[in-house]
Protein backbone atom coordinates (compact mmCIF):
# COMPACT_ATOMS: atom_id res chain seq x y z
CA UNK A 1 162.78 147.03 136.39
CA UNK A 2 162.14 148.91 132.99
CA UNK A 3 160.20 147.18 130.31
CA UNK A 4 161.54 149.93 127.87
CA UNK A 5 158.96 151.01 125.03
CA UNK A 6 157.37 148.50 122.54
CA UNK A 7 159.31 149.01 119.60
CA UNK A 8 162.65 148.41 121.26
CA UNK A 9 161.12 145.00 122.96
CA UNK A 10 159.62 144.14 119.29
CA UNK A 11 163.19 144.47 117.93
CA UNK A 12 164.57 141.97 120.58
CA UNK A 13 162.01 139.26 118.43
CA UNK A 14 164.05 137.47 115.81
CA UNK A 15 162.10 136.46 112.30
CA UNK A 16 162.47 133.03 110.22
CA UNK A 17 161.33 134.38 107.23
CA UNK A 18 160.37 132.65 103.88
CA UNK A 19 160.50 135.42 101.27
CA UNK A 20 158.96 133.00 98.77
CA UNK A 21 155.61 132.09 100.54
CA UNK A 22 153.78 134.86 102.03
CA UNK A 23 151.42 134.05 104.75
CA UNK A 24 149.16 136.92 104.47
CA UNK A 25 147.54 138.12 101.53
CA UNK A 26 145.01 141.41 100.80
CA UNK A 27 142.27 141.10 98.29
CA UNK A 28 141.92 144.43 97.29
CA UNK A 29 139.22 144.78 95.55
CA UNK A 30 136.89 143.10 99.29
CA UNK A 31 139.54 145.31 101.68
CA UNK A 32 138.61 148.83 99.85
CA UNK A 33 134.78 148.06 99.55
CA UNK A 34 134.42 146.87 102.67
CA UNK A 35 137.45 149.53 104.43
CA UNK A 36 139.54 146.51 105.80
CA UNK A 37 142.40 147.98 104.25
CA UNK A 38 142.30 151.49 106.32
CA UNK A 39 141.37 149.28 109.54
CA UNK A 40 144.33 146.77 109.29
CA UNK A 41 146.36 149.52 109.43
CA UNK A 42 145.34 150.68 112.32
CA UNK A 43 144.96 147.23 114.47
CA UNK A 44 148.18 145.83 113.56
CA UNK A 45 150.48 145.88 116.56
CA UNK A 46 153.47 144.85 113.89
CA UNK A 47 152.67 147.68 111.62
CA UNK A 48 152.31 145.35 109.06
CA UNK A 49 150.41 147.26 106.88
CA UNK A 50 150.74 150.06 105.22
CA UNK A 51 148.03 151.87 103.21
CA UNK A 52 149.66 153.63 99.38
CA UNK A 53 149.11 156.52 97.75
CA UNK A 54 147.02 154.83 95.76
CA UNK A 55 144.90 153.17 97.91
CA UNK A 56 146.14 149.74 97.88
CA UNK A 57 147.09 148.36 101.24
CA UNK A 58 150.92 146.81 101.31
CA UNK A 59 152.06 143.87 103.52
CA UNK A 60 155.04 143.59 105.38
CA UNK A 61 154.54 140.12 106.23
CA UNK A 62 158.22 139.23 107.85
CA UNK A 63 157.14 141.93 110.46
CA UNK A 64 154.22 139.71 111.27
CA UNK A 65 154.08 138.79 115.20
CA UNK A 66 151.11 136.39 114.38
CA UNK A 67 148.80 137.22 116.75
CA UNK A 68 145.39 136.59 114.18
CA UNK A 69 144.05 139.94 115.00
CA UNK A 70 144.01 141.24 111.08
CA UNK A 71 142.08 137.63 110.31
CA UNK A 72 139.50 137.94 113.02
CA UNK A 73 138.99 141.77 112.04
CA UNK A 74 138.89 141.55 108.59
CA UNK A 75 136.33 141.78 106.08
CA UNK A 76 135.03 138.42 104.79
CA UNK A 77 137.05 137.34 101.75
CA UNK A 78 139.26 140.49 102.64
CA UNK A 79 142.15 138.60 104.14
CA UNK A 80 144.02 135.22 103.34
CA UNK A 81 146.27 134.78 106.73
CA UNK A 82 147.48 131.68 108.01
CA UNK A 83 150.56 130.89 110.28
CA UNK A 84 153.94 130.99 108.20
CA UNK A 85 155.04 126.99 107.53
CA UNK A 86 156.48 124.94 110.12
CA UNK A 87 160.09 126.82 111.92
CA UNK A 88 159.23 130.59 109.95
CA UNK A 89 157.88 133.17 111.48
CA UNK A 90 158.77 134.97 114.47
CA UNK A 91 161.05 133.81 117.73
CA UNK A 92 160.05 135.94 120.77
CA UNK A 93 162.72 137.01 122.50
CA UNK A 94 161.09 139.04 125.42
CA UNK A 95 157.69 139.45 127.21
């Protein structure tokens, strides 16, 4: 049996998603001084985030397979993440 890679399983996922309450939120300022914002980006199995040009980091938060790694990773006072309200977020579909 073939698993297939992990961006066609993460496409199988379906997403909930509440476009007017973000669960995840970057403090900038904490995530550059601290270089939480270059690390997220490299952690996050979603590919949530996305570093700019100009060095602000950008959230794609109805990507987000809540799995808590960026909030146990993260900088102190870097990262406001909780899980999306009750029936939002992501439906696994596979694995």
């Amino acid at each position: 049996m073939q698993l297939g890679n992990v961006e066609s399983r993460l496409a199988k996922n379906s997403y909930e998603v509440d476009e007017g309450n973000t669960h995840i939120e970057v403090n900038q300022e904490i995530a550059r001084a601290t270089g939480t914002g270059r690390m997220l980006t490299k952690i996050c199995p979603a590919h949530v985030y996305r570093e700019e040009a100009d060095g602000t980091i950008s959230v794609e938060f109805a990507a987000c397979l809540e799995c808590g790694l960026c909030f146990q990773m993260a900088a102190p006072g870097s990262l406001i993440w909780h899980y999306p309200e009750g029936a939002m977020g992501v439906r696994f579909r596979e694995g």
